[in-house]
Protein backbone atom coordinates (compact mmCIF):
# COMPACT_ATOMS: atom_id res chain seq x y z
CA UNK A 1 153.89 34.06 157.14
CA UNK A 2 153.34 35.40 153.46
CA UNK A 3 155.90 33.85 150.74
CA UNK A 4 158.13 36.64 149.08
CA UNK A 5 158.43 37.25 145.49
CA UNK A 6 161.91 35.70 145.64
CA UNK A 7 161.16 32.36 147.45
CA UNK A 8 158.24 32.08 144.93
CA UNK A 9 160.67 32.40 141.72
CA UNK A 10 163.29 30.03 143.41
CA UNK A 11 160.67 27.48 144.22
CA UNK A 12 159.27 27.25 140.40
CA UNK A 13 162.49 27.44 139.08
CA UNK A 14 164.37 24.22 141.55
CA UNK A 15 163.72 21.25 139.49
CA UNK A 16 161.50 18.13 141.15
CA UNK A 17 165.11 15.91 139.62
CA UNK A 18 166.73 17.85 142.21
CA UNK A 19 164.65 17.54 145.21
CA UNK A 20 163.53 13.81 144.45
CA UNK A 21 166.91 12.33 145.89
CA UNK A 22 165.69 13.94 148.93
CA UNK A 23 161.82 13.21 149.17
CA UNK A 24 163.53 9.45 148.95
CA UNK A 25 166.10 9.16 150.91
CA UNK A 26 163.75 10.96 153.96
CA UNK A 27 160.94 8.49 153.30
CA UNK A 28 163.29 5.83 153.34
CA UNK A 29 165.17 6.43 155.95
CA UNK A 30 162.14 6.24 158.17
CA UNK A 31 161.05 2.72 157.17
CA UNK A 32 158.81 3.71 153.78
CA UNK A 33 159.17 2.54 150.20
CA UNK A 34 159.94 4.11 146.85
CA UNK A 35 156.87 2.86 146.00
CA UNK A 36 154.98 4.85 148.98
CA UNK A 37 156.43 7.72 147.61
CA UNK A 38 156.02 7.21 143.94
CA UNK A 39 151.82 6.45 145.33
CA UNK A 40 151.53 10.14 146.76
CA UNK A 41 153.40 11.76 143.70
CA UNK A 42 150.46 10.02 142.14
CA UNK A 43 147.57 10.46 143.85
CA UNK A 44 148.51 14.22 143.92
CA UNK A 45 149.52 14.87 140.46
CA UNK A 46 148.20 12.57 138.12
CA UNK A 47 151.84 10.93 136.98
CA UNK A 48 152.68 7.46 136.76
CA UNK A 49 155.68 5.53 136.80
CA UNK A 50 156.45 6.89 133.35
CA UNK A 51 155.57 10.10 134.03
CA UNK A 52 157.55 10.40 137.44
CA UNK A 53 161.17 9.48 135.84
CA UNK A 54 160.35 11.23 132.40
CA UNK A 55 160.13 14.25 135.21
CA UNK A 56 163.27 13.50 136.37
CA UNK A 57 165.20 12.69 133.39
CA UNK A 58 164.14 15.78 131.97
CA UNK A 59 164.83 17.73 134.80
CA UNK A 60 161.57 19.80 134.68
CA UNK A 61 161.22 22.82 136.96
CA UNK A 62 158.65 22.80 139.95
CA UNK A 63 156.67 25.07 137.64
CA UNK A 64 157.12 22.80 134.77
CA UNK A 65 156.72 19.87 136.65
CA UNK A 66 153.11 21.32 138.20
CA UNK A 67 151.77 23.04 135.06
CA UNK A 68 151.98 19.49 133.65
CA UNK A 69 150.03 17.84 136.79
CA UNK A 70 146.46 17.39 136.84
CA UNK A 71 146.36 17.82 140.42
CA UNK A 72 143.98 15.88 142.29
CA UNK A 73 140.55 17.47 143.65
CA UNK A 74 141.11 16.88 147.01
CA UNK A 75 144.45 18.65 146.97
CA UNK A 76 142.93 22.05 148.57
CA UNK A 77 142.23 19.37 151.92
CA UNK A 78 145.98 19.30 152.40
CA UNK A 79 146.16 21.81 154.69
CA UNK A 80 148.46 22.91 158.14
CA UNK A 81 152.41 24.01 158.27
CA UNK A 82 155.67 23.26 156.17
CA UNK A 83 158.80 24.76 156.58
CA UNK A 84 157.41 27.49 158.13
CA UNK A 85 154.46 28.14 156.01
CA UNK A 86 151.17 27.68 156.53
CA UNK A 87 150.15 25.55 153.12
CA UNK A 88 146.10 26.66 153.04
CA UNK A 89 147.73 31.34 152.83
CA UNK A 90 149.70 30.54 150.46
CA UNK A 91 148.78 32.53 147.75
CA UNK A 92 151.26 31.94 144.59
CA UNK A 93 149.62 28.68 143.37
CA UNK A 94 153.10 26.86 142.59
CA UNK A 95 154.66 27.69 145.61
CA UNK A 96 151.36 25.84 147.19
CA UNK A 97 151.77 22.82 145.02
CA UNK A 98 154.98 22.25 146.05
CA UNK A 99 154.64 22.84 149.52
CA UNK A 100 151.34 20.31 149.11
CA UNK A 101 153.81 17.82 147.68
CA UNK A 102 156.41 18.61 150.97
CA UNK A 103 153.67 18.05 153.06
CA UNK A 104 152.31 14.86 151.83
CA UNK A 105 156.53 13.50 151.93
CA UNK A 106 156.87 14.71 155.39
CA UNK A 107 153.19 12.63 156.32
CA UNK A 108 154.74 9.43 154.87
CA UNK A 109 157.67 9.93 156.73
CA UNK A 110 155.97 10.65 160.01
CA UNK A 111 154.31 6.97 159.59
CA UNK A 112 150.89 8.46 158.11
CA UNK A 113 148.60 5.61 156.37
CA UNK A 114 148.41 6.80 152.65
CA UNK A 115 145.13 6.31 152.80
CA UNK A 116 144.99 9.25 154.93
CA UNK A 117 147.65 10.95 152.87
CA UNK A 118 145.50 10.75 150.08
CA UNK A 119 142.95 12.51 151.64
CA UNK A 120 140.09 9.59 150.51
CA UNK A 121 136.50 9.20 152.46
């Protein structure tokens, strides 16, 4: 399944301040930490502590949010489906970032080590 013009625009336009709340209370709910989470924002984009609330406070837009991002090297290993979407065809690079990002919240969730999240050797 191919991502449409429109879902691209409304994905880099949804600001990460309004889907954090989410990513947390999902991780949470299923026995991880705030800090778990805050460690894969991390590993995939390059923002600390700081970073991550200066995101929020400022209420940056996905795009926003990703053109700031030194995204890690291994992110192209993050691969497989999310919300209906396989991550590795998607071909509008923000919409991919993000859905990297829903990926590596739904692994956490599932009880994945975040060593494995991480993608490390």
């Amino acid at each position: 399944m191919t991502t449409t013009p429109e879902h691209d625009k409304r994905m880099a336009e949804m600001t990460f301040a309004s889907v954090y709340p989410h990513y947390l209370t999902k991780v949470e709910r299923k026995g991880r930490t705030k800090e778990e989470l805050h460690e894969v924002i991390t590993w995939l984009t390059g923002y600390g502590e700081a970073d991550i609330r200066r995101c929020i406070s400022e209420k940056l837009t996905f795009k926003e949010f990703f053109e700031q991002a030194v995204l890690h090297p291994n992110a192209g290993m993050i691969k497989g489906m999310i919300c209906g979407y396989r991550i590795e065809d998607i071909t509008t690079p923000i919409t991919q970032r993000v859905r990297y990002l829903d990926k590596l919240v739904d692994e956490l969730a599932k009880g994945r080590k975040t060593e494995k999240i991480k993608r490390t050797n």
